[in-house]
Protein backbone atom coordinates (compact mmCIF):
# COMPACT_ATOMS: atom_id res chain seq x y z
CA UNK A 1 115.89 94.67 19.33
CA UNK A 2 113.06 95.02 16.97
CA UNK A 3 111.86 98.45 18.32
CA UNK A 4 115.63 99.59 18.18
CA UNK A 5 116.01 98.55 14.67
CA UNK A 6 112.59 100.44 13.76
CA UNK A 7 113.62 104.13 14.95
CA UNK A 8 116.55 103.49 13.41
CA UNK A 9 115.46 103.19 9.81
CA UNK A 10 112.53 105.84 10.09
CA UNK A 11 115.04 108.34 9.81
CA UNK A 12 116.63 107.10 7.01
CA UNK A 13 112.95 106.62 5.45
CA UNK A 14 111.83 109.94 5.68
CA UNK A 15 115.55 111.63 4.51
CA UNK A 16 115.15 108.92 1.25
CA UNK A 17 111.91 110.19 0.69
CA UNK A 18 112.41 113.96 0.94
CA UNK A 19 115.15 113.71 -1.50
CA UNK A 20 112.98 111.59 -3.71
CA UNK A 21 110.11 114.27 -3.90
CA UNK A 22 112.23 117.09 -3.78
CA UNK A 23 116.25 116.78 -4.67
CA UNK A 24 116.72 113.47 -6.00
CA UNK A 25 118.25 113.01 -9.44
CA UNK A 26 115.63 110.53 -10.21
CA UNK A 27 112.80 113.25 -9.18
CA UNK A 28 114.31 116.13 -11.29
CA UNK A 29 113.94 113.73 -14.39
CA UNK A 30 110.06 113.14 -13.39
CA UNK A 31 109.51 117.14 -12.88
CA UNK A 32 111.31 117.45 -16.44
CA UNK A 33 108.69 115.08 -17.76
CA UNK A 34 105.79 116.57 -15.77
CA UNK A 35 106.75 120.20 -17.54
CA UNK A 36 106.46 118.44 -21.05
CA UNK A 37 102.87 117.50 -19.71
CA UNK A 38 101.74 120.67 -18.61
CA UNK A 39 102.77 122.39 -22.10
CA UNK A 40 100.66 120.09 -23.85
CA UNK A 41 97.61 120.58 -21.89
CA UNK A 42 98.05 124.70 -20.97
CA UNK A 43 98.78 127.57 -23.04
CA UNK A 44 102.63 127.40 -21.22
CA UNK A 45 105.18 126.49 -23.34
CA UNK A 46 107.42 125.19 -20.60
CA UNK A 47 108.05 121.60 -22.23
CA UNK A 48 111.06 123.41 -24.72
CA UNK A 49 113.75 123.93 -21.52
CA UNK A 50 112.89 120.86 -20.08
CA UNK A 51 113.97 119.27 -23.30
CA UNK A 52 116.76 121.05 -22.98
CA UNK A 53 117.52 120.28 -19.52
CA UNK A 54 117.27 116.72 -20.69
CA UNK A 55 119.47 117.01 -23.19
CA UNK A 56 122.08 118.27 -20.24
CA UNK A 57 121.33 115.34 -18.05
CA UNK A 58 121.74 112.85 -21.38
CA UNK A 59 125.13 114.41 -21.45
CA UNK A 60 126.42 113.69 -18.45
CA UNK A 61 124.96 110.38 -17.46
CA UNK A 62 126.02 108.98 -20.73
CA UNK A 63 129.14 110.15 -21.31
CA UNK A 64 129.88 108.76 -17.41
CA UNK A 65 128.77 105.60 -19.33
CA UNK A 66 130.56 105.62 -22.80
CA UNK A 67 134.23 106.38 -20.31
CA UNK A 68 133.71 103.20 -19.15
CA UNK A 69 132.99 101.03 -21.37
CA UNK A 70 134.58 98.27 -22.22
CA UNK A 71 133.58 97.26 -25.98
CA UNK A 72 133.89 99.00 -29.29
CA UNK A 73 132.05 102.48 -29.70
CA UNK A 74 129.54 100.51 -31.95
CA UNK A 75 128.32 98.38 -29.40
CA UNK A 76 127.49 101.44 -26.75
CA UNK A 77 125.39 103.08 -29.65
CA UNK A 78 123.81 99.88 -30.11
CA UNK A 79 123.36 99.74 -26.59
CA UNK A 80 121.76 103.12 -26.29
CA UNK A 81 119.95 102.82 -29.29
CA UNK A 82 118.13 99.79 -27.13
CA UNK A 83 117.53 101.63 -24.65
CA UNK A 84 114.81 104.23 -26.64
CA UNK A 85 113.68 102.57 -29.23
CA UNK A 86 111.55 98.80 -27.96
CA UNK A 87 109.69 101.17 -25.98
CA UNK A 88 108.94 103.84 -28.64
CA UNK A 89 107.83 100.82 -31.13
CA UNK A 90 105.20 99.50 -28.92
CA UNK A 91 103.59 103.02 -28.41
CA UNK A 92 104.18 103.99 -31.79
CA UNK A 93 102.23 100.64 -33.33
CA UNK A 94 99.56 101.04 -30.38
CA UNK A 95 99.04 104.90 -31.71
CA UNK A 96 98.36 103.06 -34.87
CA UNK A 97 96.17 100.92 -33.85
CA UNK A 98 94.21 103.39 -32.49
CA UNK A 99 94.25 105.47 -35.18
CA UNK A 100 92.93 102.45 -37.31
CA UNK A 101 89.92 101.87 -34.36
CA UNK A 102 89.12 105.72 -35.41
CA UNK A 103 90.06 106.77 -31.98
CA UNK A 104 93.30 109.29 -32.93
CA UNK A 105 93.27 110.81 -35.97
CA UNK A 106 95.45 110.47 -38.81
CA UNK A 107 98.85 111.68 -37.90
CA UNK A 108 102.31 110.27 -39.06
CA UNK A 109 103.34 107.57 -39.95
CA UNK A 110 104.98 104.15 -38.46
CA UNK A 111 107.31 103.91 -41.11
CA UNK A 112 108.50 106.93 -40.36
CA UNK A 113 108.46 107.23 -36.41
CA UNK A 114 110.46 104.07 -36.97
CA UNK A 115 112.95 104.82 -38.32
CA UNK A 116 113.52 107.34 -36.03
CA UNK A 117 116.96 108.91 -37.20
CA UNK A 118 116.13 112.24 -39.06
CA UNK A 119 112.62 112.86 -37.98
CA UNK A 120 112.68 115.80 -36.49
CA UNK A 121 113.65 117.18 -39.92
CA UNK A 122 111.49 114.48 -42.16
CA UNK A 123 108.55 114.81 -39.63
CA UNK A 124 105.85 112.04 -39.78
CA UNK A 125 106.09 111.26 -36.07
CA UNK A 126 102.68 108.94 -34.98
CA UNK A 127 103.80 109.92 -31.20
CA UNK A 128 104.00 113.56 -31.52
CA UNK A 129 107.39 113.47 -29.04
CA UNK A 130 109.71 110.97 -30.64
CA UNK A 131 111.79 114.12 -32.84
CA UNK A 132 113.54 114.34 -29.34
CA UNK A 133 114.72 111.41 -29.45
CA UNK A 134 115.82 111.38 -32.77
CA UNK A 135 117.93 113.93 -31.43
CA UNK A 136 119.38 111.90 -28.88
CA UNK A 137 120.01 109.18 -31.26
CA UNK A 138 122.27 111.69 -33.04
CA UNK A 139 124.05 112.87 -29.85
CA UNK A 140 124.71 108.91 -28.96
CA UNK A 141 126.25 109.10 -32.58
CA UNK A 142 128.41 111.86 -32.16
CA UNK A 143 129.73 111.17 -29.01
CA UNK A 144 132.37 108.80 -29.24
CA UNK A 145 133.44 110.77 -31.76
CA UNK A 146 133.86 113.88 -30.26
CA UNK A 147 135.45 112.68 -26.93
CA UNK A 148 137.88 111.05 -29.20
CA UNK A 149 138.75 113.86 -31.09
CA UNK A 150 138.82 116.52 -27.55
CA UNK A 151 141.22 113.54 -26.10
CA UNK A 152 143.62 113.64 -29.01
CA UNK A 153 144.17 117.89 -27.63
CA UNK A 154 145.94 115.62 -24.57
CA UNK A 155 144.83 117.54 -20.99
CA UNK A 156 146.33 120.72 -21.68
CA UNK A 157 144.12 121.76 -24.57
CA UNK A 158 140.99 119.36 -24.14
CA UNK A 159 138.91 122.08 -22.56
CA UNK A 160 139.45 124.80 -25.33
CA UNK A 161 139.13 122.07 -27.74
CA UNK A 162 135.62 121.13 -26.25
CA UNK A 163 134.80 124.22 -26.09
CA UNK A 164 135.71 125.37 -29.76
CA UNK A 165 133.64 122.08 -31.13
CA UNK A 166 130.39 122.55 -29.22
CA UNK A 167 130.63 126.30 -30.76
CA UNK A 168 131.23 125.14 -34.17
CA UNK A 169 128.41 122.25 -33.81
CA UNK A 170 126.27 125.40 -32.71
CA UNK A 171 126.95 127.27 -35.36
CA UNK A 172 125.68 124.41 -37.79
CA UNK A 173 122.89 123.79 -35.79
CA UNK A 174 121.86 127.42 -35.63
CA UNK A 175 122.38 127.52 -40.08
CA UNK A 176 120.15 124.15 -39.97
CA UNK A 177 117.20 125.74 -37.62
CA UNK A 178 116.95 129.17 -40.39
CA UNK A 179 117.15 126.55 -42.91
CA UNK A 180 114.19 124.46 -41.25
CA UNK A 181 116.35 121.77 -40.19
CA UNK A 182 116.07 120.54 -36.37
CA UNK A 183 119.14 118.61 -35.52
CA UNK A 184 120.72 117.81 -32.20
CA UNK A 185 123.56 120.48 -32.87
CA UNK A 186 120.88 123.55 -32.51
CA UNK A 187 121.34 122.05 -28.76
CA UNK A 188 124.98 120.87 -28.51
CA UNK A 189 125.12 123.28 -25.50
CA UNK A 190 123.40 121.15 -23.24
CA UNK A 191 124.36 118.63 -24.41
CA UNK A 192 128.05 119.70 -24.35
CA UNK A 193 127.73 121.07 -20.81
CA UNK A 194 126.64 117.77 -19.35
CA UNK A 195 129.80 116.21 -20.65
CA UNK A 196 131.59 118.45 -19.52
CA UNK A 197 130.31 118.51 -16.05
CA UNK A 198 131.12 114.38 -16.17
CA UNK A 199 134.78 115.15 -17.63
CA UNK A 200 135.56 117.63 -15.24
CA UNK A 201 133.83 116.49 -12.23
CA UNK A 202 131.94 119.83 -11.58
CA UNK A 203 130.23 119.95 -8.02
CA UNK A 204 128.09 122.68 -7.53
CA UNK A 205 127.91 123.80 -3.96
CA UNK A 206 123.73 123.93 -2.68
CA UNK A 207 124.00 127.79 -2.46
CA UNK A 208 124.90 127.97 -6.42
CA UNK A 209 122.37 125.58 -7.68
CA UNK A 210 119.62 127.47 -4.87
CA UNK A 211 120.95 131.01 -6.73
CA UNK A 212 120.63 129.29 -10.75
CA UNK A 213 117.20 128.39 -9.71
CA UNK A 214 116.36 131.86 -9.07
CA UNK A 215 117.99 133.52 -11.95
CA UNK A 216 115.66 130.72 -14.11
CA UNK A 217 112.77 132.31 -12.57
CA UNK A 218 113.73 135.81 -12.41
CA UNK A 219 114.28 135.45 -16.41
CA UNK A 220 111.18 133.69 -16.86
CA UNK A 221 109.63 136.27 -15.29
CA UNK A 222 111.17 139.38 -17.70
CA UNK A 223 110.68 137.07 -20.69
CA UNK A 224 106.66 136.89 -19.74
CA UNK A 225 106.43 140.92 -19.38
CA UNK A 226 108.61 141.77 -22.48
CA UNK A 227 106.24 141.29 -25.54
CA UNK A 228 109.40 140.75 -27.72
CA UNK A 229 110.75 137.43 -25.37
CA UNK A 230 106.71 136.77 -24.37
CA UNK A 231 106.58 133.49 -26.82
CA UNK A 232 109.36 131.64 -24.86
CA UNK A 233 106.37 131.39 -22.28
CA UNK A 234 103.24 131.69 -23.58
CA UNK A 235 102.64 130.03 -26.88
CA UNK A 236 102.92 131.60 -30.07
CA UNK A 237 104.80 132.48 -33.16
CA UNK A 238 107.99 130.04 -33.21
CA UNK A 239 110.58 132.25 -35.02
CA UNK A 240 113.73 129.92 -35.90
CA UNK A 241 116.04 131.34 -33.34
CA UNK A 242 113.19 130.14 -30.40
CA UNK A 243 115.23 126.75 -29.92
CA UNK A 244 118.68 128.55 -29.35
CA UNK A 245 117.12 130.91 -26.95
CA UNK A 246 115.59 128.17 -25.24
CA UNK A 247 119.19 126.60 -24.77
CA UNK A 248 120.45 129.73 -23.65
CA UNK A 249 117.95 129.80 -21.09
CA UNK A 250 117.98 126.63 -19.84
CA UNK A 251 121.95 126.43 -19.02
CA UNK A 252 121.50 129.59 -16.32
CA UNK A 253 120.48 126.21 -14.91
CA UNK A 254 123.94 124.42 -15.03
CA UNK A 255 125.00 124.72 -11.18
CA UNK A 256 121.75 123.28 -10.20
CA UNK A 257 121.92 120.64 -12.74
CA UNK A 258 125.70 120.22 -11.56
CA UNK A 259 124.38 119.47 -7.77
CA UNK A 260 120.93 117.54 -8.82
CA UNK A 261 123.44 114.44 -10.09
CA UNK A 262 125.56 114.63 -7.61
CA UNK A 263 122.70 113.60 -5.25
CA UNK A 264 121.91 110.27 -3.64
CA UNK A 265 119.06 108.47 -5.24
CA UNK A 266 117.28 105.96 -3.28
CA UNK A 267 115.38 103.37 -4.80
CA UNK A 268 112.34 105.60 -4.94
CA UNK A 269 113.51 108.28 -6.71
CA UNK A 270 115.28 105.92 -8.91
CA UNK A 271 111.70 104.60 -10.03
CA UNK A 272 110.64 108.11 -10.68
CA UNK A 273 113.29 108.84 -13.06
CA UNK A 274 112.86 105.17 -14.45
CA UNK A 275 108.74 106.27 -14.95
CA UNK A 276 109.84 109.69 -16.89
CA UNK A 277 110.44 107.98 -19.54
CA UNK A 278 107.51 106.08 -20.68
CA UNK A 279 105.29 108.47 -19.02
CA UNK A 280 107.34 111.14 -21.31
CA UNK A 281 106.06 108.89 -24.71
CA UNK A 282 102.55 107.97 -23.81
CA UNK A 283 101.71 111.30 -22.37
CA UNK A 284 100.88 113.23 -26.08
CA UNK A 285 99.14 110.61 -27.29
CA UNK A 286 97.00 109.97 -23.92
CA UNK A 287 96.11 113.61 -23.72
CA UNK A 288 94.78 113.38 -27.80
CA UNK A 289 92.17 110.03 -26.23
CA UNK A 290 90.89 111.97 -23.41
CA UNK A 291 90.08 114.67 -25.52
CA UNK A 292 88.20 112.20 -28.43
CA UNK A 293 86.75 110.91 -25.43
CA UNK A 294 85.28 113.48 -22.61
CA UNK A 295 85.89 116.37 -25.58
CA UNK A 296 88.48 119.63 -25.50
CA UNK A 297 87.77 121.07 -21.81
CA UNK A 298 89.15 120.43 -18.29
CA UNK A 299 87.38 116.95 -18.84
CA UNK A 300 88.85 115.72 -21.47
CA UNK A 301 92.34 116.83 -20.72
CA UNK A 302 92.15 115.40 -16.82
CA UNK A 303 90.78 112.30 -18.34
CA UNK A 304 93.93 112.40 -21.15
CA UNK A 305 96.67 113.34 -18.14
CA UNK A 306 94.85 110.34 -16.04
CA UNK A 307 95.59 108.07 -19.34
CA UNK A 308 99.00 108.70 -19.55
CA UNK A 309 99.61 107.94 -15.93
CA UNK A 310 98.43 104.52 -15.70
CA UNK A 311 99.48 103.36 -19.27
CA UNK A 312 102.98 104.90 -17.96
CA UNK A 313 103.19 102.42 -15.16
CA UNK A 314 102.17 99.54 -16.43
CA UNK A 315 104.22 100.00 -19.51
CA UNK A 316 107.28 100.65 -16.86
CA UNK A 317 106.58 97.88 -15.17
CA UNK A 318 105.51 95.05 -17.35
CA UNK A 319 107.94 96.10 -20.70
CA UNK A 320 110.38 98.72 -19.62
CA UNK A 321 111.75 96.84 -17.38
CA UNK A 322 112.21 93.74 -18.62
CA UNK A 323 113.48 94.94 -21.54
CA UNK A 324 116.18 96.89 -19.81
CA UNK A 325 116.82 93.55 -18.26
CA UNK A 326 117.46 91.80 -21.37
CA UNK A 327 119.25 94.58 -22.82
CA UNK A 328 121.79 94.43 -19.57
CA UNK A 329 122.33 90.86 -20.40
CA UNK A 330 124.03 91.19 -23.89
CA UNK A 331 126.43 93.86 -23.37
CA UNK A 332 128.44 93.69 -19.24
CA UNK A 333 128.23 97.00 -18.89
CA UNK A 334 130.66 98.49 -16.37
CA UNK A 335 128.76 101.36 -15.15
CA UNK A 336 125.73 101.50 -13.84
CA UNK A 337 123.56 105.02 -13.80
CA UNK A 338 122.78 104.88 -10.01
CA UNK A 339 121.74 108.61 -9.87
CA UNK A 340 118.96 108.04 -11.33
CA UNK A 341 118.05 104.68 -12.61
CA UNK A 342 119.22 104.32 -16.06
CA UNK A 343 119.88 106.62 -18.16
């Protein structure tokens, strides 16, 4: 009986971990992540799309949340709100610390970082990636709002009325960005098309997400030979329109996004989506040490990406995670992001 039950799991092994390291919701979240990493440590500015593409995922995952839940819209905000910001205090006063050690220089301020709401346009972030989610502060602010108002249309007009709002919100972001202001509506897009892929229950068949993957690269591709569209890969001069283009970019990627969280995602790849996250916050930071450390070269930045990885996982398992616990506790929350560990 005990050899019988063995070949029966293996299978079931091996399929959870191929969708883990390859397909899994959970996975996607990690490579996201892993792109951020590479921009800050090549000359490849890959890290702006995956932003994006996280701002997609944020979309749909939360707005799957906010439709089910069962308190006021102030306590999902406050909720959310939970979810970001413990974590980004303890890295934010550690990046202090080391900054008073004489380890990191000088840069930002805890105040500031703190605050978090409006620093990507007041700047002063001691993490050097917390203006994202700043951003995503502001989109948990504006949903509730904005479903309410495309629900009021009834079911007849809530797409066009969606659709008309996240152009409008564009519009405002894209007067903020030649203004100098970075706001989450220069990428209501994404953010938009996630919802919508949670209110309309898009499913993207395998051979559309296999052909979006493809267009991303064949575009990546034209943008690197054409020195006019060369800076949205190589690093360069960041003209105010880069962010927009970016988004445009970045939703050729919508039927792959659209079949990613639809997905199973086995406890593994549920840990690597949980691990994006503090990985995502350390990682800037990290890099900055191992270049004090073992200087500017290969050295320095292996020792910097080596850092980020360990810090990552221990702050993932020993505060993440119990603080997502805790933060469970107070609100019941109906719905549970099981694509990809929480959102």
């Amino acid at each position: 009986m005990g050899s019988f039950s063995s070949s029966n799991r293996r299978p079931g092994v091996v399929r959870a971990a191929v969708i883990a390291l390859v397909g899994g919701p959970g996975a996607f979240r990690l490579a996201l992540a892993a792109a951020v990493v590479v921009s800050h440590v090549t000359r490849f500015g890959i890290g702006r799309p995956a932003v994006v593409l996280f701002f997609m995922l944020s979309g749909f995952w939360v707005t799957g949340l906010y439709r089910n839940w069962a308190g006021p819209p102030l306590t999902f905000v406050a909720s959310r709100w939970l979810r970001i910001w413990p974590l980004l205090a303890i890295v934010a006063a550690a990046v202090i610390g080391l900054q008073a050690l004489g380890q990191l220089a000088p840069h930002g301020t805890l105040g500031s970082t703190l605050i978090l709401l409006g620093l990507a346009v007041r700047q002063g972030d001691v993490v050097g990636v917390a203006w994202s989610l700043d951003l995503e502060l502001q989109f948990y602010l504006a949903l509730p709002l904005c479903l309410w108002w495309i629900d009021r249309a009834g079911a007849g007009r809530a797409t066009a009325r969606g659709a008309l709002l996240a152009a409008g919100l564009t519009i405002l972001g894209a007067v903020g960005l030649f203004h100098g202001w970075l706001t989450a509506l220069a990428f209501a897009p994404a953010f938009a098309a996630g919802v919508a892929m949670q209110i309309g229950d898009w499913r993207a068949s395998g051979r559309a997400a296999s052909i979006s993957v493809v267009l991303f690269l064949v575009a990546g591709v034209l943008f690197w030979f054409v020195p006019a569209t060369h800076m949205m890969i190589e690093k360069g001069a960041v003209p105010w329109w880069l962010d927009l283009a970016f988004t445009g970019w970045s939703l050729v990627l919508l039927p792959y996004v659209a079949w990613n969280v639809r997905q199973p995602s086995p406890p593994l790849d549920r840990a690597l989506g949980n691990l994006s996250f503090p990985w995502y916050l350390v990682h800037f930071p990290a890099i900055t040490l191992g270049g004090h450390w073992a200087g500017p070269g290969l050295a320095g930045k292996g020792l910097g990406l080596l850092i980020g990885v360990v810090v990552a996982g221990l702050l993932y398992r020993f505060v993440d995670r119990p603080v997502e616990r805790w933060r469970g506790s107070l609100w019941r929350e109906p719905t549970r992001d099981k694509g990809a560990g929480r959102a």
